[in-house]
PDB file of N, CA and C in Angstrom:
ATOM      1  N   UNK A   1       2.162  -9.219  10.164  1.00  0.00           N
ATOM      2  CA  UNK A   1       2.631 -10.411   9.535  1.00  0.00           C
ATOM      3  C   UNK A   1       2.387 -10.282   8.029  1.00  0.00           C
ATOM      4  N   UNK A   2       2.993 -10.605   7.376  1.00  0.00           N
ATOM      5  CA  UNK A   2       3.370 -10.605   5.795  1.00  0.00           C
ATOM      6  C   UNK A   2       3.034 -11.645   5.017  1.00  0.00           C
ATOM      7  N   UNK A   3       1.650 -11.395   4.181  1.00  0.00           N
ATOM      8  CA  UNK A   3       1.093 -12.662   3.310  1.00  0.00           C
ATOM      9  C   UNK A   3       1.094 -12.585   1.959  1.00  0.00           C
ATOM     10  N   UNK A   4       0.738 -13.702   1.193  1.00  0.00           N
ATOM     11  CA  UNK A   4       0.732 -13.399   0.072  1.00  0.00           C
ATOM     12  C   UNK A   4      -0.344 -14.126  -0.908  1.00  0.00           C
ATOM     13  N   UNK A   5      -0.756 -13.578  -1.679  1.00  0.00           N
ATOM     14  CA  UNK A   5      -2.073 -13.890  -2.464  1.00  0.00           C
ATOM     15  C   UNK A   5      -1.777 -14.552  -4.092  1.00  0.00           C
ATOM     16  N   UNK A   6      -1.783 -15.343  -4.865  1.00  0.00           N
ATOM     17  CA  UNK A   6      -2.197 -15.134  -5.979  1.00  0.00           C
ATOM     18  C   UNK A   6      -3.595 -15.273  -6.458  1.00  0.00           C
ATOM     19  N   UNK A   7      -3.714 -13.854  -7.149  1.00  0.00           N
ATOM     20  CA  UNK A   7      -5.225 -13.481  -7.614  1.00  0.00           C
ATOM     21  C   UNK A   7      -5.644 -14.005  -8.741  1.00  0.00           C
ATOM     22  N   UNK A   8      -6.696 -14.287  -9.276  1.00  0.00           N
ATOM     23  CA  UNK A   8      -7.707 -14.830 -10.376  1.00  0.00           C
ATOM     24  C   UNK A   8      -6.590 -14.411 -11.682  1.00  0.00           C
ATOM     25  N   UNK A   9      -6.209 -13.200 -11.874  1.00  0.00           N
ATOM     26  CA  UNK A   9      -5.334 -12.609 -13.335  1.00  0.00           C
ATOM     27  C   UNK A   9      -4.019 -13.717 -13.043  1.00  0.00           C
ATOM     28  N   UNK A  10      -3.130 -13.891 -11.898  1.00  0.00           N
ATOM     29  CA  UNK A  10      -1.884 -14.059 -12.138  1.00  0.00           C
ATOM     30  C   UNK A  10      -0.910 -13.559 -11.368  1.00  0.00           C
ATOM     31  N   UNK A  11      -1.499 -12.668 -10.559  1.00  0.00           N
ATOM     32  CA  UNK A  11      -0.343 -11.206  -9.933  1.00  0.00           C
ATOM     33  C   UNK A  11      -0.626 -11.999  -8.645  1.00  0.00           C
ATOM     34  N   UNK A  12       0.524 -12.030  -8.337  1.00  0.00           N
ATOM     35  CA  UNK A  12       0.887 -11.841  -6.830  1.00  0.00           C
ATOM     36  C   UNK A  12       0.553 -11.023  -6.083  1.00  0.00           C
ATOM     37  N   UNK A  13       0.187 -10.784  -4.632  1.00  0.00           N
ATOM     38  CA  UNK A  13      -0.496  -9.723  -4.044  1.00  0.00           C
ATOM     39  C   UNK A  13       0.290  -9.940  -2.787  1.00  0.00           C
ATOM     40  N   UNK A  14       1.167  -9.193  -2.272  1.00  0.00           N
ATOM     41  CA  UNK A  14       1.769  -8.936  -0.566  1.00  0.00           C
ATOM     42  C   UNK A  14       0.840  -8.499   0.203  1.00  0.00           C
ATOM     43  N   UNK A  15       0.716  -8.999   0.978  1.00  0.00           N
ATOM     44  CA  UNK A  15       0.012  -7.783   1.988  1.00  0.00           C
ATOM     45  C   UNK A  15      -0.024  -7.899   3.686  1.00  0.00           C
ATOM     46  N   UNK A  16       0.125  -6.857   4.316  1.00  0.00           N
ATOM     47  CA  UNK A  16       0.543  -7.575   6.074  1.00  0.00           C
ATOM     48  C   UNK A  16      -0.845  -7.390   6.176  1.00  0.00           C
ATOM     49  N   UNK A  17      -1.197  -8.121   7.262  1.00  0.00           N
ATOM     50  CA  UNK A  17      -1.976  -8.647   8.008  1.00  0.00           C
ATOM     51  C   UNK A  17      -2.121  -7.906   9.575  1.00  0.00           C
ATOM     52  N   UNK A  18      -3.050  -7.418   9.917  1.00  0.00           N
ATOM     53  CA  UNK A  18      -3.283  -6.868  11.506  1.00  0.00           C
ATOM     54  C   UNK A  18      -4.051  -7.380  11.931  1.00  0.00           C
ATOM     55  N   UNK A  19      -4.439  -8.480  12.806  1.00  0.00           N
ATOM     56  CA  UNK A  19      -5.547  -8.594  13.762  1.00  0.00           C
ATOM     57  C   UNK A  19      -5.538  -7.452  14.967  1.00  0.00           C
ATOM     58  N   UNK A  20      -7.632  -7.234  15.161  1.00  0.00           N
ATOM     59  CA  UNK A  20      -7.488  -6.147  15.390  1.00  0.00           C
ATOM     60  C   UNK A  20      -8.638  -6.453  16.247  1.00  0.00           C
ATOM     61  N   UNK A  21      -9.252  -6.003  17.702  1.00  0.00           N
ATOM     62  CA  UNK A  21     -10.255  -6.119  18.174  1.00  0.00           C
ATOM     63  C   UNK A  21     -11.372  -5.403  17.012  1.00  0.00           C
ATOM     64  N   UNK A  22     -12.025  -5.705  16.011  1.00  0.00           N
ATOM     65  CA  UNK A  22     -12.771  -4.497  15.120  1.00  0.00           C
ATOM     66  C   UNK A  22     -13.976  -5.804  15.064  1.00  0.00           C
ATOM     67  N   UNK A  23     -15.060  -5.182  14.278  1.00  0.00           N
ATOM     68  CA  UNK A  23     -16.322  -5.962  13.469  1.00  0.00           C
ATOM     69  C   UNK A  23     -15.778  -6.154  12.522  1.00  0.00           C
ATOM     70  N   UNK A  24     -15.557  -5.061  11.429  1.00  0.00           N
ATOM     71  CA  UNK A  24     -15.325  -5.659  10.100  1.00  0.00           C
ATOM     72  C   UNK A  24     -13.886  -5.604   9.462  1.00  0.00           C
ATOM     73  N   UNK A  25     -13.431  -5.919   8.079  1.00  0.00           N
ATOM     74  CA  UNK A  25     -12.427  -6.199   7.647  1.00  0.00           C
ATOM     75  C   UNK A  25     -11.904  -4.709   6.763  1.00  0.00           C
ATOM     76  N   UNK A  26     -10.697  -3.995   7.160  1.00  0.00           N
ATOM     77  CA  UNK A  26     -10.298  -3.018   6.400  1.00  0.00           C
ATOM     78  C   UNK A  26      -9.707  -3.395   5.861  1.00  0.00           C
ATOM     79  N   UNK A  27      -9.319  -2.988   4.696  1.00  0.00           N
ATOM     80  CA  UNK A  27      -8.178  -2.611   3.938  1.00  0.00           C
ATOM     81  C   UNK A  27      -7.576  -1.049   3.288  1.00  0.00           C
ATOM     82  N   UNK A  28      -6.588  -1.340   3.725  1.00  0.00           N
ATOM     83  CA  UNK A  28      -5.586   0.214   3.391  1.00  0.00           C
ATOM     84  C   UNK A  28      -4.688   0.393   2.666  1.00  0.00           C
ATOM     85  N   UNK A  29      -4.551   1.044   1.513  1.00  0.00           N
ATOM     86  CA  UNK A  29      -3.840   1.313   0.681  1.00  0.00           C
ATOM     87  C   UNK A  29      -2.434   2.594   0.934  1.00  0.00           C
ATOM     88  N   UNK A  30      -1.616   2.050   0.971  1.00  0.00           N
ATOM     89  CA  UNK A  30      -0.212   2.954   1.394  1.00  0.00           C
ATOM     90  C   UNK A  30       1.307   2.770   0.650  1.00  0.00           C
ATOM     91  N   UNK A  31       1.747   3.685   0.547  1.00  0.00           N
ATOM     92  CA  UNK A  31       2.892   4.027  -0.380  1.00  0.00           C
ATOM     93  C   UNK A  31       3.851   2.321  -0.219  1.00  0.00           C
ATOM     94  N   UNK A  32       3.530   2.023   1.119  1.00  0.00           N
ATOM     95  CA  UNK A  32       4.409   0.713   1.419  1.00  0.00           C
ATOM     96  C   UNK A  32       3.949  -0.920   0.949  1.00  0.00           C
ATOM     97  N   UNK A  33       2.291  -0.388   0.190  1.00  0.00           N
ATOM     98  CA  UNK A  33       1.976  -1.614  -0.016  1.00  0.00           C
ATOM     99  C   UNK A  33      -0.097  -1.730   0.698  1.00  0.00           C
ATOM    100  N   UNK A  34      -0.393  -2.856   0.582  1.00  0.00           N
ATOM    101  CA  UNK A  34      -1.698  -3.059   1.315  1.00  0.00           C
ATOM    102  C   UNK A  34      -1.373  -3.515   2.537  1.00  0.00           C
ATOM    103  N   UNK A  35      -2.466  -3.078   3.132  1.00  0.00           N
ATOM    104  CA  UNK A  35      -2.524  -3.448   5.149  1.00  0.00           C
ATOM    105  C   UNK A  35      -4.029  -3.848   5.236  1.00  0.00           C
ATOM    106  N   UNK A  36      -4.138  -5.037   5.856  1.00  0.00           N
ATOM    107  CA  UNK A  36      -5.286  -5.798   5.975  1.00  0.00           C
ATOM    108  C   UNK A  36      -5.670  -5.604   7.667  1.00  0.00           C
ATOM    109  N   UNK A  37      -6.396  -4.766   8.268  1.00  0.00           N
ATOM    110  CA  UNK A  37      -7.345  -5.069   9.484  1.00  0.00           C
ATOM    111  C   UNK A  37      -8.252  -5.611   9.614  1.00  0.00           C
ATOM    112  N   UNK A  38      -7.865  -6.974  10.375  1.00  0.00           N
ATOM    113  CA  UNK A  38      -8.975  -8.236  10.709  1.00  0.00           C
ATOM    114  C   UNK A  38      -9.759  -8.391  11.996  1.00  0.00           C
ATOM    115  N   UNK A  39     -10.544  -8.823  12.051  1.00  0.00           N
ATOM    116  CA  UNK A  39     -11.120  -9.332  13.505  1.00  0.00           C
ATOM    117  C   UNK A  39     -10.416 -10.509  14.107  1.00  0.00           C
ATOM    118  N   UNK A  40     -10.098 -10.704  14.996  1.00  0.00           N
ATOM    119  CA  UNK A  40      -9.509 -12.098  15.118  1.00  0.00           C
ATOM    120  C   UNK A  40      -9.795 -13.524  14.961  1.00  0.00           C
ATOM    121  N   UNK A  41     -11.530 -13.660  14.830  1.00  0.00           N
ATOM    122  CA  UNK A  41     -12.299 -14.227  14.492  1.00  0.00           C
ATOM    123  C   UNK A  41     -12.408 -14.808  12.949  1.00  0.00           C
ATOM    124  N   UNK A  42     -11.806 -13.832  11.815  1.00  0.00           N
ATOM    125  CA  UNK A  42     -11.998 -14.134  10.413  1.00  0.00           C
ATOM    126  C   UNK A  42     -11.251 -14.752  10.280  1.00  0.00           C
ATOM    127  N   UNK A  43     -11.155 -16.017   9.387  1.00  0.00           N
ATOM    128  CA  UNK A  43     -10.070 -16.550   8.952  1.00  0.00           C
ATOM    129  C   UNK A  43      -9.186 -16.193   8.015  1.00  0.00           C
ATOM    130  N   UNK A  44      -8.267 -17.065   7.816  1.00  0.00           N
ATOM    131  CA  UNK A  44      -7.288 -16.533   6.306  1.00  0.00           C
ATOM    132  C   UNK A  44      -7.808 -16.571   4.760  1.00  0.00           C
ATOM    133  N   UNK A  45      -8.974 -17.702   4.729  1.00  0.00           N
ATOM    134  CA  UNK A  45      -9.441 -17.904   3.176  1.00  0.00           C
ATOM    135  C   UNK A  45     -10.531 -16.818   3.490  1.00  0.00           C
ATOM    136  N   UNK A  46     -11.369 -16.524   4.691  1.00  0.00           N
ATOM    137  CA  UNK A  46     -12.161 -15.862   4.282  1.00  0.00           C
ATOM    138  C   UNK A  46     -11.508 -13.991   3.571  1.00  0.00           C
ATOM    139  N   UNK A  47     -10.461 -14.010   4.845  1.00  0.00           N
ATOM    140  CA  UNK A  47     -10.051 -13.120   3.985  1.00  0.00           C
ATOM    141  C   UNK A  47      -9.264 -12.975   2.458  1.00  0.00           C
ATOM    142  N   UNK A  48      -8.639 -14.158   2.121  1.00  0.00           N
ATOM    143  CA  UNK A  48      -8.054 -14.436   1.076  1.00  0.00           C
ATOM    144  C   UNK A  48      -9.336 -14.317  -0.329  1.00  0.00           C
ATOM    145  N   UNK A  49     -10.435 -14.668   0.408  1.00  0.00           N
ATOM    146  CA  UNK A  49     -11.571 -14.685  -0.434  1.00  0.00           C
ATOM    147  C   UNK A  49     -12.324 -12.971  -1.014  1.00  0.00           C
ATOM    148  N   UNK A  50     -11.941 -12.107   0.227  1.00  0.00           N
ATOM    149  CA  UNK A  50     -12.653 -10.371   0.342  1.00  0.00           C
ATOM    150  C   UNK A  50     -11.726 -10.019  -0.796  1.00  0.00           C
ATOM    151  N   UNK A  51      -9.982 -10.272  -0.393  1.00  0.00           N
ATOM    152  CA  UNK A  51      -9.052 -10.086  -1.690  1.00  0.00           C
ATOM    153  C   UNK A  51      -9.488 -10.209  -2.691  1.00  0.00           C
ATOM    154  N   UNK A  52      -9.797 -11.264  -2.823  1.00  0.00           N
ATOM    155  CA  UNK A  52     -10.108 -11.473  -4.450  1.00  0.00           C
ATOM    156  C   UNK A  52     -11.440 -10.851  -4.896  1.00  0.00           C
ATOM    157  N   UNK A  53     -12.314 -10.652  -3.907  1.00  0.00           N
ATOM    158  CA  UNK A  53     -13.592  -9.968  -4.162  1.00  0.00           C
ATOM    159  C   UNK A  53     -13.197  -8.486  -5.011  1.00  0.00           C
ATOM    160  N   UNK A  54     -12.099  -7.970  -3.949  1.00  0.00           N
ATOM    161  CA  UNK A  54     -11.966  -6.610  -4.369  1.00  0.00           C
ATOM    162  C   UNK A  54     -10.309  -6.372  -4.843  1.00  0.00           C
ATOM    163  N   UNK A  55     -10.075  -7.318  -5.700  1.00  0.00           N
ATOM    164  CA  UNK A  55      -8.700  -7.106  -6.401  1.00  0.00           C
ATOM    165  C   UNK A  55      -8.566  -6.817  -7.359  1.00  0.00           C
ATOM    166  N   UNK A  56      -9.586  -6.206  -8.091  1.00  0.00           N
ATOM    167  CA  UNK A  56      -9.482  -5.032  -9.289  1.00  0.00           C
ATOM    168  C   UNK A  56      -9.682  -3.415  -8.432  1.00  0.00           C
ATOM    169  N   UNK A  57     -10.058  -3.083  -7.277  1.00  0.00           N
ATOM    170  CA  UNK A  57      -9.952  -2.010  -6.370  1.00  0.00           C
ATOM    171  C   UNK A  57      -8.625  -1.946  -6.052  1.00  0.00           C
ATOM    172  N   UNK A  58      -7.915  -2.886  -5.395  1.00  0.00           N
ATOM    173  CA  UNK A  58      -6.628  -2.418  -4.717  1.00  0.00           C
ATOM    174  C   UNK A  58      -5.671  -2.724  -5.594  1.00  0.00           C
ATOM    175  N   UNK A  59      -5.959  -3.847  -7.122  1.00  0.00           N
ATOM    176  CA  UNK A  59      -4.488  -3.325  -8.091  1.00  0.00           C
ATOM    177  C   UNK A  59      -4.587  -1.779  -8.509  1.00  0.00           C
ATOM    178  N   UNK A  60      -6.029  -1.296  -8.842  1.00  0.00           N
ATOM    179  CA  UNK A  60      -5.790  -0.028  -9.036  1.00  0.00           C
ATOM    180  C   UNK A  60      -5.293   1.007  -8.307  1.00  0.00           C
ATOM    181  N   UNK A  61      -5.623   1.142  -6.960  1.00  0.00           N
ATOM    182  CA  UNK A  61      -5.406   1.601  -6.077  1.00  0.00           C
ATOM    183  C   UNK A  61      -3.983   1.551  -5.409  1.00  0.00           C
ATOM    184  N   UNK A  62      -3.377   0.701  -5.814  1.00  0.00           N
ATOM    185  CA  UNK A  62      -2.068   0.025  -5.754  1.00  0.00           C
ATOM    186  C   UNK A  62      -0.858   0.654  -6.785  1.00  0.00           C
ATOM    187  N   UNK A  63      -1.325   1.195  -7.571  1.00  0.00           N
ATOM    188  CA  UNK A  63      -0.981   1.775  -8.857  1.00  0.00           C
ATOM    189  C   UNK A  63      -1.106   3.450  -8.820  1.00  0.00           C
ATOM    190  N   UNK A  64      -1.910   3.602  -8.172  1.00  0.00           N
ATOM    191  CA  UNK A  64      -2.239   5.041  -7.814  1.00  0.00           C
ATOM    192  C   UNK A  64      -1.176   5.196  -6.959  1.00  0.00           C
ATOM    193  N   UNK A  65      -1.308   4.942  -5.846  1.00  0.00           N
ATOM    194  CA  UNK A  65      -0.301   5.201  -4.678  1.00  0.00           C
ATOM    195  C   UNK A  65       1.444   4.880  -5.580  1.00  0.00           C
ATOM    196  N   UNK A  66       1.552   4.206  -6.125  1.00  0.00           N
ATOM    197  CA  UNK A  66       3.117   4.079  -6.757  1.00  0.00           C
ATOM    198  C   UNK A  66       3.324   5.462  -7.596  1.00  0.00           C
ATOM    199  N   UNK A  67       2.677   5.684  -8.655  1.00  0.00           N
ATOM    200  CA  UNK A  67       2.514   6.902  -9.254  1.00  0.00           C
ATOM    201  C   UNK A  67       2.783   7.895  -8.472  1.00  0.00           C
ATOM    202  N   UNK A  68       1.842   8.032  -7.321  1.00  0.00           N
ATOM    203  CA  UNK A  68       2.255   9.606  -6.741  1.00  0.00           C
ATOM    204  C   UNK A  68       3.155   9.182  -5.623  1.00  0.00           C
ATOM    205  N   UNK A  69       3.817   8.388  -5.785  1.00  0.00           N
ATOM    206  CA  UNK A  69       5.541   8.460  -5.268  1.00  0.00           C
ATOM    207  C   UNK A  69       6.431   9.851  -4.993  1.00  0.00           C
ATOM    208  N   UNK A  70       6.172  10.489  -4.446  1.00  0.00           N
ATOM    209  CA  UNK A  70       7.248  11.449  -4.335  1.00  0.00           C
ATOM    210  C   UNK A  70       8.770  10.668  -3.703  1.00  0.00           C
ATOM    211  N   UNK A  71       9.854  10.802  -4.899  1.00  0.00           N
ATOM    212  CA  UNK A  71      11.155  10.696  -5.204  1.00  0.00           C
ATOM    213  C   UNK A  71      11.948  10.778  -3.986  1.00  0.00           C
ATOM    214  N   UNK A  72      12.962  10.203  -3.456  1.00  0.00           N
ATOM    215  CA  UNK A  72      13.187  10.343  -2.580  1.00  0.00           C
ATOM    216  C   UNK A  72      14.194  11.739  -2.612  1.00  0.00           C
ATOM    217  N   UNK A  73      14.300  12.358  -1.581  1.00  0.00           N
ATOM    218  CA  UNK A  73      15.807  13.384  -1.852  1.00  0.00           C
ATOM    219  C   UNK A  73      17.061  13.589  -1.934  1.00  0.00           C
ATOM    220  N   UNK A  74      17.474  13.477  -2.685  1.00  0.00           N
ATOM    221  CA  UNK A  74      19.183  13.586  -2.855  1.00  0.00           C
ATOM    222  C   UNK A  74      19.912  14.952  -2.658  1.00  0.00           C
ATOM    223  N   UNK A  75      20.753  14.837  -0.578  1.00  0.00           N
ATOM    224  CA  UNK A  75      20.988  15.834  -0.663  1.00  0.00           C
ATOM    225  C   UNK A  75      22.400  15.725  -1.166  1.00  0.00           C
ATOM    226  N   UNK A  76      22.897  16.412  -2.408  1.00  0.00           N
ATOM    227  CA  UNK A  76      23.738  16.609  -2.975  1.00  0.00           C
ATOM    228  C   UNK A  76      23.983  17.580  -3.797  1.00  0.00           C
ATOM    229  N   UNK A  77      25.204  18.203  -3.905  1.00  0.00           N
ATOM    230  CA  UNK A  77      25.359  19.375  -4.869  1.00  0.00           C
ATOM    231  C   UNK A  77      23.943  19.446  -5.995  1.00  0.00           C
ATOM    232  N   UNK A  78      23.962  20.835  -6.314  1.00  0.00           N
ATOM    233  CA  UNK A  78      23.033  21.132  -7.585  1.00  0.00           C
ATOM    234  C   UNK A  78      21.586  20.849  -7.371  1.00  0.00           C
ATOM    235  N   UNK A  79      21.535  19.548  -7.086  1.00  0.00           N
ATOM    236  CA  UNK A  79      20.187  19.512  -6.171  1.00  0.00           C
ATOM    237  C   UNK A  79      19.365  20.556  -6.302  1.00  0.00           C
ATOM    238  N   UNK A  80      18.014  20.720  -6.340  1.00  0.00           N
ATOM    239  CA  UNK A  80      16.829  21.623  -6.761  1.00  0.00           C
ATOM    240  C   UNK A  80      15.796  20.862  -5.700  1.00  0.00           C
ATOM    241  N   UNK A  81      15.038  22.080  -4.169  1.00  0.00           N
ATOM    242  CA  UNK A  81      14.430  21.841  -3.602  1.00  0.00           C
ATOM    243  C   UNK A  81      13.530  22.635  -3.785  1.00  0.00           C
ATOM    244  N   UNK A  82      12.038  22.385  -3.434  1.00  0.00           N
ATOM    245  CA  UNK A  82      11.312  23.649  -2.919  1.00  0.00           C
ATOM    246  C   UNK A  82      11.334  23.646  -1.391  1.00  0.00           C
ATOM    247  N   UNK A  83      11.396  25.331  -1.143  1.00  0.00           N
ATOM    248  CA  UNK A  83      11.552  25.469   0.498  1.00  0.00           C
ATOM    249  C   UNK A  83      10.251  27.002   0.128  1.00  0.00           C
ATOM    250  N   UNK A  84       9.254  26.709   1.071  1.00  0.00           N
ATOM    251  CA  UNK A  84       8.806  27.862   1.173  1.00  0.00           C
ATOM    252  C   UNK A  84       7.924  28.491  -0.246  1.00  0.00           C
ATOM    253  N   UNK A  85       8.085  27.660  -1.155  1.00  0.00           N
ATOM    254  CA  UNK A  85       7.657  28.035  -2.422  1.00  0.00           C
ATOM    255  C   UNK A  85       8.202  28.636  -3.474  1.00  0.00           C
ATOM    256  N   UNK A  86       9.652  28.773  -2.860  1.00  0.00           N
ATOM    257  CA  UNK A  86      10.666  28.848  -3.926  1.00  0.00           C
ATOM    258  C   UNK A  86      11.772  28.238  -4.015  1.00  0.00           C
ATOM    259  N   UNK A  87      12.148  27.449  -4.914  1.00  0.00           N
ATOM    260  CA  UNK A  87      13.403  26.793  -5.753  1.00  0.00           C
ATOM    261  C   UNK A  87      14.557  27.334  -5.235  1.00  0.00           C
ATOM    262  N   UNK A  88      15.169  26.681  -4.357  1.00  0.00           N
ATOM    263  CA  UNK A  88      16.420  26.512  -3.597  1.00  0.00           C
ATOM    264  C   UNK A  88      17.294  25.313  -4.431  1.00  0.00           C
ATOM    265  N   UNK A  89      18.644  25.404  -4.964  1.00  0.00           N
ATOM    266  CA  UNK A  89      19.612  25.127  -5.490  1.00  0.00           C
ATOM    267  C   UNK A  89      20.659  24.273  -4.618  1.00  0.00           C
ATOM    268  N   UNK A  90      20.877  23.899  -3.828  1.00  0.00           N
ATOM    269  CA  UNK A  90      21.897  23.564  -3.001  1.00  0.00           C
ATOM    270  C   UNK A  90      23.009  23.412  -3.584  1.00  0.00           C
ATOM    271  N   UNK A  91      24.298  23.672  -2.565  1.00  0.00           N
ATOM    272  CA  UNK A  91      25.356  23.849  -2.679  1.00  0.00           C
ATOM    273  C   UNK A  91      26.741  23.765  -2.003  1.00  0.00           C
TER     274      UNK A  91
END
């Protein structure tokens, strides 16, 4: 399920939500965004509250993962792949 935060700075924060048979509260940082694993037991402010605890960790972290974005591929003429460790041209 798909929530959303505004944090102490201003920024908006997405993030899905997993309830999860677990003890404690994860959070995971992924190319698609943050993923929150809950207990079913925690509530929403408490977690809305861990967010904000640690929302100078996951904007950074959030920022990291965008950066090392690898591009998606365009297979199309001219195109430049690596295969094998060498620079393949397509055609």
């Amino acid at each position: 399920m798909t929530h959303t935060i505004t944090l102490p700075s201003g920024d908006e924060l997405h993030y899905q939500l997993e309830r999860r048979q677990r003890r404690t509260v994860g959070l995971k940082i992924t190319t698609a965004g943050l993923i929150i694993h809950a207990p079913l037991r925690v509530s929403i402010v408490e977690l809305e509250r861990i967010i904000s605890l640690k929302a100078d960790w996951i904007l950074r972290k959030l920022t990291t993962a965008n950066n090392q974005k690898i591009p998606v591929m365009q297979w199309q003429d001219s195109e430049q792949l690596l295969l094998l460790g060498n620079t393949v041209t397509l055609a």
